[in-house]
Protein backbone atom coordinates (compact mmCIF):
# COMPACT_ATOMS: atom_id res chain seq x y z
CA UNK A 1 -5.52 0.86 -2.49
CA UNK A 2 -2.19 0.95 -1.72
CA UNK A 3 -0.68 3.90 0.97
CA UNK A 4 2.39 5.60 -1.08
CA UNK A 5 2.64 8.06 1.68
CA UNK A 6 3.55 5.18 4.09
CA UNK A 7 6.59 3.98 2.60
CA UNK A 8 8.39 6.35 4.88
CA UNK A 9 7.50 4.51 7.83
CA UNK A 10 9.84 1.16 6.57
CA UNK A 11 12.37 0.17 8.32
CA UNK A 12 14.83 -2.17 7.71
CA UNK A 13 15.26 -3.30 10.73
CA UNK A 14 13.07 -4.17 13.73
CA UNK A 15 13.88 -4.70 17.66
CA UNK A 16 11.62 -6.34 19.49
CA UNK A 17 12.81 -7.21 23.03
CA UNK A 18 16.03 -6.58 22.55
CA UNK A 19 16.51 -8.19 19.40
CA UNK A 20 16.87 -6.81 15.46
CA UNK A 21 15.24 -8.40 12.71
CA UNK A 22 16.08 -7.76 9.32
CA UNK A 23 12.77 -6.74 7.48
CA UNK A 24 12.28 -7.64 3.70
CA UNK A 25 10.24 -5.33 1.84
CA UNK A 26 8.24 -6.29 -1.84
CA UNK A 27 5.85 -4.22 -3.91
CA UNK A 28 3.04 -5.47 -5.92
CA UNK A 29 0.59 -4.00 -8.65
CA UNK A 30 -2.07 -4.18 -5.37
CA UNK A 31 -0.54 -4.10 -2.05
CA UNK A 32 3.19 -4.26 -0.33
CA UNK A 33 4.68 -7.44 1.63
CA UNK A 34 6.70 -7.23 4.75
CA UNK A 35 8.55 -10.20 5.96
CA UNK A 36 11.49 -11.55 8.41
CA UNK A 37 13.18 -14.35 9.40
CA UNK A 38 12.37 -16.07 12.62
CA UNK A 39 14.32 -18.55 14.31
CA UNK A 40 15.88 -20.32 11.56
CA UNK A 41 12.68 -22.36 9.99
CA UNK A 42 10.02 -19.81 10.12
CA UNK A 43 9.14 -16.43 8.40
CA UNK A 44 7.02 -13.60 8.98
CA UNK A 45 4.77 -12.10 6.66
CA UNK A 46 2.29 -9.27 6.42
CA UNK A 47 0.77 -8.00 3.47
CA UNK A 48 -1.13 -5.19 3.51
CA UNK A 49 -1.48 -1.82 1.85
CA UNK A 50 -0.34 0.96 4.83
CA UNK A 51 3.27 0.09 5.48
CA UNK A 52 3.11 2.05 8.99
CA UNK A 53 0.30 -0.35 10.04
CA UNK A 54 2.18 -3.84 8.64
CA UNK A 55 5.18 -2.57 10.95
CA UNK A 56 2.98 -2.36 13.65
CA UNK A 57 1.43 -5.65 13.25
CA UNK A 58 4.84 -6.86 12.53
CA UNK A 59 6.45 -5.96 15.89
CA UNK A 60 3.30 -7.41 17.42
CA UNK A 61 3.67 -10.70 15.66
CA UNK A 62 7.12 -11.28 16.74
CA UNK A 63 6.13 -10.60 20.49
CA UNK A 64 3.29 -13.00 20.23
CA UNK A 65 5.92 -15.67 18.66
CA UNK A 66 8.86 -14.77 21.07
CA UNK A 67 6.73 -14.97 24.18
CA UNK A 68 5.01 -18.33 23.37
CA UNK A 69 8.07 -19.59 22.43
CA UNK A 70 9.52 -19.18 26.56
């Protein structure tokens, strides 16, 4: 079930080391969808229901890519 509380925890825009992503945001019947752009071929996406949590896991996924990618 789907968090309506959490929608005040989006942000439309993420830094992670130093760097801003633009954050998309979608809403479905069940659940919400958070995505960015990475690098120029490759996007990020998290569904989920708790929109405080997908940011979380968002920022986390873009360390993970960003530090394999050195």
């Amino acid at each position: 079930m789907k968090n309506s509380d959490s929608l005040t925890y989006f942000r439309p825009v993420v830094t992670v080391l130093g760097i801003d992503y633009q954050v998309a945001f979608e809403e479905f019947r069940d659940y919400y969808s958070i995505s960015v752009q990475f690098r120029e071929n490759h996007t990020i996406t998290i569904p989920g229901f708790d929109v405080r949590e997908m940011m979380e896991q968002l920022e986390r996924c873009i360390q993970t890519y960003i530090e394999e990618d050195r």
